[in-house]
Protein backbone atom coordinates (compact mmCIF):
# COMPACT_ATOMS: atom_id res chain seq x y z
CA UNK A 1 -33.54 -4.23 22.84
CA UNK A 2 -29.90 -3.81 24.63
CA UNK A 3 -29.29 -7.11 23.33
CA UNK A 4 -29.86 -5.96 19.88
CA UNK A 5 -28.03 -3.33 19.80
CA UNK A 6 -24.90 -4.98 21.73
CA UNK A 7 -24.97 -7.11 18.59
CA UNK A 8 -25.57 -4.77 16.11
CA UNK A 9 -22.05 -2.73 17.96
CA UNK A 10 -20.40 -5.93 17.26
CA UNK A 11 -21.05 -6.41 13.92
CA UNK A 12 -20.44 -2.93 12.98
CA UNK A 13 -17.01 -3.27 14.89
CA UNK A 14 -16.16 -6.91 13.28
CA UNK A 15 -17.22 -4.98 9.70
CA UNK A 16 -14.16 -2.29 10.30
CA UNK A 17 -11.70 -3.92 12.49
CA UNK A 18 -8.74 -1.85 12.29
CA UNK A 19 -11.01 1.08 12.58
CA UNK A 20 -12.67 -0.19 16.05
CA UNK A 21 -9.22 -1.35 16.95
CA UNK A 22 -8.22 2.01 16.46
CA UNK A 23 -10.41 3.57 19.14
CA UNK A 24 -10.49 0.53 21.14
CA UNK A 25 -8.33 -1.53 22.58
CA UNK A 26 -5.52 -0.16 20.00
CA UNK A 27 -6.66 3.28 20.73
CA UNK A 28 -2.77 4.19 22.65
CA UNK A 29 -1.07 3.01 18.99
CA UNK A 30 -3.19 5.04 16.73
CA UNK A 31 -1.98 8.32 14.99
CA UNK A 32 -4.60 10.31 13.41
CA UNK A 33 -8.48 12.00 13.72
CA UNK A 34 -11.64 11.33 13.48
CA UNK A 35 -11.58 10.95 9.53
CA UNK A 36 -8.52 8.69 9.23
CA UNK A 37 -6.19 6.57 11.72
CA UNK A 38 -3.36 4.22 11.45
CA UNK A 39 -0.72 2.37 13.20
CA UNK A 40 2.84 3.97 13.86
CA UNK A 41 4.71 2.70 11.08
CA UNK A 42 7.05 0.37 12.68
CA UNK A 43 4.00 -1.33 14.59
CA UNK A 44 2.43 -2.28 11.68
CA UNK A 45 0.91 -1.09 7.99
CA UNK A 46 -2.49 -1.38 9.20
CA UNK A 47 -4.88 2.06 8.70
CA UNK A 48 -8.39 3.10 8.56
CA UNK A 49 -10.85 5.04 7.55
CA UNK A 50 -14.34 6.29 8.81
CA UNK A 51 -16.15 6.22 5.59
CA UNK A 52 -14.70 6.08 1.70
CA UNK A 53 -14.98 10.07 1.20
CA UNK A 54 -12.79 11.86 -0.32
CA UNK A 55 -12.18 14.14 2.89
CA UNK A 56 -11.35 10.82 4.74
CA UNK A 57 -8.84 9.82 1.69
CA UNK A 58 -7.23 13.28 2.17
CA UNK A 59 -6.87 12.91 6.05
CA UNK A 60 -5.05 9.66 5.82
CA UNK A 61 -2.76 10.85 3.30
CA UNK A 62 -0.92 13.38 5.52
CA UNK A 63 -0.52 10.57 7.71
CA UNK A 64 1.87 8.62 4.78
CA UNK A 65 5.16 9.07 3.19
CA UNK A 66 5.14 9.86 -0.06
CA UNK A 67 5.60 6.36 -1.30
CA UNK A 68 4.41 4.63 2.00
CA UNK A 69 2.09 1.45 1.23
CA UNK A 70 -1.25 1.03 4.01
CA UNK A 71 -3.06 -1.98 4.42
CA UNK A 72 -7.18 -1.34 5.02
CA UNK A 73 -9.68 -4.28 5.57
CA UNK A 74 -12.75 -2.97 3.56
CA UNK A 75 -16.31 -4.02 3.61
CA UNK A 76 -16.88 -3.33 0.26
CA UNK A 77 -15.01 -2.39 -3.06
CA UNK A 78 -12.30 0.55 -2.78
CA UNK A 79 -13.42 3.65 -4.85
CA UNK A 80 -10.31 5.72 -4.66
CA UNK A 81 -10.18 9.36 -5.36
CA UNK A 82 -8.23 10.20 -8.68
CA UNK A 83 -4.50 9.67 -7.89
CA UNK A 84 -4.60 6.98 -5.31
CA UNK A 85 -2.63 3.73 -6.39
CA UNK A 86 -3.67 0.71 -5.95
CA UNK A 87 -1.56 -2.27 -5.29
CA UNK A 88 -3.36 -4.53 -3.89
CA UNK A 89 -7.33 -5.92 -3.88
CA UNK A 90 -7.96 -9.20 -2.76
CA UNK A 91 -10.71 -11.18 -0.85
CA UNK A 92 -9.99 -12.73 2.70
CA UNK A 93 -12.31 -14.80 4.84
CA UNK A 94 -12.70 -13.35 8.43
CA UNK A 95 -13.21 -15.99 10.56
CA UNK A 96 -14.73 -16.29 14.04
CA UNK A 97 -14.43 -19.21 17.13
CA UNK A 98 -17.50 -18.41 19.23
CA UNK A 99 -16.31 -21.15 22.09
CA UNK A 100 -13.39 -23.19 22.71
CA UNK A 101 -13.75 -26.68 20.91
CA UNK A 102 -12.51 -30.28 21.65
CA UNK A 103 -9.87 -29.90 19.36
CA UNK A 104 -8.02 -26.55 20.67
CA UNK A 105 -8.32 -27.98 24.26
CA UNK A 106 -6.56 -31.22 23.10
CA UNK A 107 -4.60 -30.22 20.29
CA UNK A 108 -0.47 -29.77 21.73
CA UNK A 109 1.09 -33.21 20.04
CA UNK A 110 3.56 -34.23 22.80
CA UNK A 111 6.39 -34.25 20.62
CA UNK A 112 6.88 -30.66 20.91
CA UNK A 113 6.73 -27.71 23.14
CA UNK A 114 5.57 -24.07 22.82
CA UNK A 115 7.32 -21.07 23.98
CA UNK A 116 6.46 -17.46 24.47
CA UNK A 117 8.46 -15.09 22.27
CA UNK A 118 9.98 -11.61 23.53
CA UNK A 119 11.98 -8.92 22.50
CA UNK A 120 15.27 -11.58 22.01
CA UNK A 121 13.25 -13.28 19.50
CA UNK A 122 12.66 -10.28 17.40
CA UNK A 123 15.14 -11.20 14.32
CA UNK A 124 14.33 -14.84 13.86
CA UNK A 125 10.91 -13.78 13.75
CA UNK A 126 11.08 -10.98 10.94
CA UNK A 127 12.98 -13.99 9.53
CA UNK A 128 10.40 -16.15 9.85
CA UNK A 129 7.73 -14.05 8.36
CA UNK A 130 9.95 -12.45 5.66
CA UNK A 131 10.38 -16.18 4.33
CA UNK A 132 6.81 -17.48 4.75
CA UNK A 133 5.01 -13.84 4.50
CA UNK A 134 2.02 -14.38 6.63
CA UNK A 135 2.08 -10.35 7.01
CA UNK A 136 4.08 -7.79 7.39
CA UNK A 137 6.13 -8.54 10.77
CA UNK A 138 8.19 -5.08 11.39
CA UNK A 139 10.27 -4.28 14.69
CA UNK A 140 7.73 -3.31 17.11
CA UNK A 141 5.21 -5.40 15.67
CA UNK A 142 5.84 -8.00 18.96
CA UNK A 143 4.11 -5.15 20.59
CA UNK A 144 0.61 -6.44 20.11
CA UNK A 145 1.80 -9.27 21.96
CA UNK A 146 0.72 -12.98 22.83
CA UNK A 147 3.60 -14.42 20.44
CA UNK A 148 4.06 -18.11 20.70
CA UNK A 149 6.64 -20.33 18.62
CA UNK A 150 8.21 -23.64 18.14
CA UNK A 151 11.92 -24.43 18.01
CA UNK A 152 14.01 -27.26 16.21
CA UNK A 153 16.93 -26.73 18.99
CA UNK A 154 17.36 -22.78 19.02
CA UNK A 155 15.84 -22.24 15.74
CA UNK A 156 12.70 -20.50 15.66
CA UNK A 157 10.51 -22.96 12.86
CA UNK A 158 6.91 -21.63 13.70
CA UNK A 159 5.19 -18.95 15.11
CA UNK A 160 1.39 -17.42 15.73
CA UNK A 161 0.66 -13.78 17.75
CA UNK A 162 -2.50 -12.09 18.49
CA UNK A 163 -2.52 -8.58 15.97
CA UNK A 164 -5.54 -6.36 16.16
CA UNK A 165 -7.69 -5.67 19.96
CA UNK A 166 -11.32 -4.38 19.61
CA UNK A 167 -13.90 -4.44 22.32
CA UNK A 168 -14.65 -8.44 23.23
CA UNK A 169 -12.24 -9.57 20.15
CA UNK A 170 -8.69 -9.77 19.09
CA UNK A 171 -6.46 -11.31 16.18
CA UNK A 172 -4.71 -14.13 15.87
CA UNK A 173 -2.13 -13.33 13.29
CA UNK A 174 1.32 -13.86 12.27
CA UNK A 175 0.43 -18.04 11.28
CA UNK A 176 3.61 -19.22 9.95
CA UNK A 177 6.26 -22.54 9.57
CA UNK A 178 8.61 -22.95 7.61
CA UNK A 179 8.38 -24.85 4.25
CA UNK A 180 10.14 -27.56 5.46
CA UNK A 181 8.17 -27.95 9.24
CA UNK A 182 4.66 -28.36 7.83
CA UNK A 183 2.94 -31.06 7.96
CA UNK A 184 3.65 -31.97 11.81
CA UNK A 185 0.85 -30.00 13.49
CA UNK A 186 2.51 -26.60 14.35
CA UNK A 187 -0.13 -24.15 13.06
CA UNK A 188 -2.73 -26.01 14.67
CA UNK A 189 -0.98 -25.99 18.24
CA UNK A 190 0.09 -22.61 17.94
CA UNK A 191 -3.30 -21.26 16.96
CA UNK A 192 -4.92 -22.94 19.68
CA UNK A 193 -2.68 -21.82 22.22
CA UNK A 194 -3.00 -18.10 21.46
CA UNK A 195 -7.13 -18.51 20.82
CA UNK A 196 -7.19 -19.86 24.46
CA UNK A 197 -5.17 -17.29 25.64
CA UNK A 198 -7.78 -14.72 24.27
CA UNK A 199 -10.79 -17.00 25.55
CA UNK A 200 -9.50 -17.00 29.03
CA UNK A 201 -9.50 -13.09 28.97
CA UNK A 202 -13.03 -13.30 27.96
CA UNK A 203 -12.32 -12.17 24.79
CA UNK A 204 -13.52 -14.04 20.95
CA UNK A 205 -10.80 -14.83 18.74
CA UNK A 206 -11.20 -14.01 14.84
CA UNK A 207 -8.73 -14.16 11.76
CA UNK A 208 -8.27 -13.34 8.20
CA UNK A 209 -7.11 -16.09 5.61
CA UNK A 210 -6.94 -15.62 1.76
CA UNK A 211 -9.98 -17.63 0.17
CA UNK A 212 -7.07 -19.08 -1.36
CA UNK A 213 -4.96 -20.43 1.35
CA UNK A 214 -7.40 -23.92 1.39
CA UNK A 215 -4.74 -25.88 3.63
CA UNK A 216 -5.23 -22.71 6.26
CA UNK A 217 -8.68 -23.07 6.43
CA UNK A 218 -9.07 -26.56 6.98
CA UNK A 219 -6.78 -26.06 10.02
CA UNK A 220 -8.88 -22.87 11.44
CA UNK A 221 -12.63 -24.93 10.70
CA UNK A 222 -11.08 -27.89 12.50
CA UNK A 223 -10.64 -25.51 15.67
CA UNK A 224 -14.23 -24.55 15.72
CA UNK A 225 -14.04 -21.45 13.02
CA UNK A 226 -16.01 -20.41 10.73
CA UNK A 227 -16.64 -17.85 8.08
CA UNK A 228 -18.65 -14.75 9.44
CA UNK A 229 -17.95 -12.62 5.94
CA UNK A 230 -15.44 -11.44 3.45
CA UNK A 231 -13.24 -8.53 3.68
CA UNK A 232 -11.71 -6.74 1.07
CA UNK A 233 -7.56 -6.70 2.00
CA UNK A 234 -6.28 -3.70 0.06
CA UNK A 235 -2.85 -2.01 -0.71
CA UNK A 236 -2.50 1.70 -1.08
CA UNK A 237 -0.38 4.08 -1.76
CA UNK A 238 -1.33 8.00 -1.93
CA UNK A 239 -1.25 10.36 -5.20
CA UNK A 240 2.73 11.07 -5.89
């Protein structure tokens, strides 16, 4: 029976993600109550709600600007009360790696080296993301931590993070190379080196890809993801 209900915990968790987050292992970032919470605003865009009420709708927006855009991960459809805009609604696969596989423990090409990121690295990595948009990447953002990257000389050229910390999971986020660095193995390296990171803290990596993004998730199945469910990724803004 414990069992059962550790697992039903979990999936409710892995269903609302930035929510958990929120009162987990993100619980020091998060601004709000018990209706509505969100990351500080130079952390990230990321909020959440309890439920899609109206009350909850209302609570969050005295948290925003008045032309602030949030970022929720829904398990169903957004029904937004009269006056909400909406920006953005578009399917992502969350993905899951349950155990390390052969691949991530063998998967650094020699040819190369990985580095951890800091503080220093801060505006070659807005750069990064601004040209390659994997997310927004915003100047505390590196707070979440576990940032890894590849250099051509002193040039940042690819980078992968962890983003959101729930009970037993956490993120890997922040997948990006630049246009002209694909095709040599960075993403895959990258990703496996911050998934093992979070496996040797006893912890289960997931990650969100557009259902889109096809050369993304042949890279994360190779690792040993797969597809738990879709979330909706949406894009608010609150009544003017």
């Amino acid at each position: 029976m414990g069992m059962d209900l550790d697992r039903k915990e979990h999936q409710d968790a892995l269903n609302h993600p930035i929510w958990s987050a929120l009162h987990t292992g993100h619980a020091h970032f998060a601004q709000g109550d018990n209706l509505a919470r969100r990351y500080p605003a130079d952390v990230s865009p990321l909020a959440a709600i309890r439920e899609q009420s109206p009350e909850a709708y209302a609570s969050l927006g005295e948290l925003l600007g008045p032309d602030e855009a949030v970022v929720f991960f829904l398990d169903a459809s957004p029904r937004l009360p009269h006056g909400w805009r909406l920006l953005q609604d578009f399917e992502m696969h969350q993905m899951i790696c349950r155990k390390p596989s052969a691949v991530m423990e063998h998967s650094h090409a020699p040819d190369f080296s990985i580095g951890t990121l800091n503080a220093s690295d801060i505006p070659q990595m807005r750069k990064l993301a601004e040209a390659t948009e994997p997310g927004p990447f915003r100047k505390r953002t590196i707070e979440f931590g576990g940032y890894k990257g590849i250099r051509d000389g002193k040039h940042l050229v690819a980078m992968a993070g962890q983003r959101i910390s729930l009970s037993g999971f956490t993120e890997v986020s922040a997948v990006c190379t630049y246009p002209e660095y694909r095709g040599r193995g960075y993403a895959l390296a990258l990703v496996s080196a911050v998934a093992r990171t979070i496996f040797e803290r006893g912890e289960t990596p997931i990650l969100g890809v557009r259902l889109d993004n096809s050369a993304a998730i042949r890279v994360y199945k190779k690792l040993g993801f797969t597809v738990r469910r879709n979330l909706h990724v949406v894009v608010l803004k609150k009544p003017l």
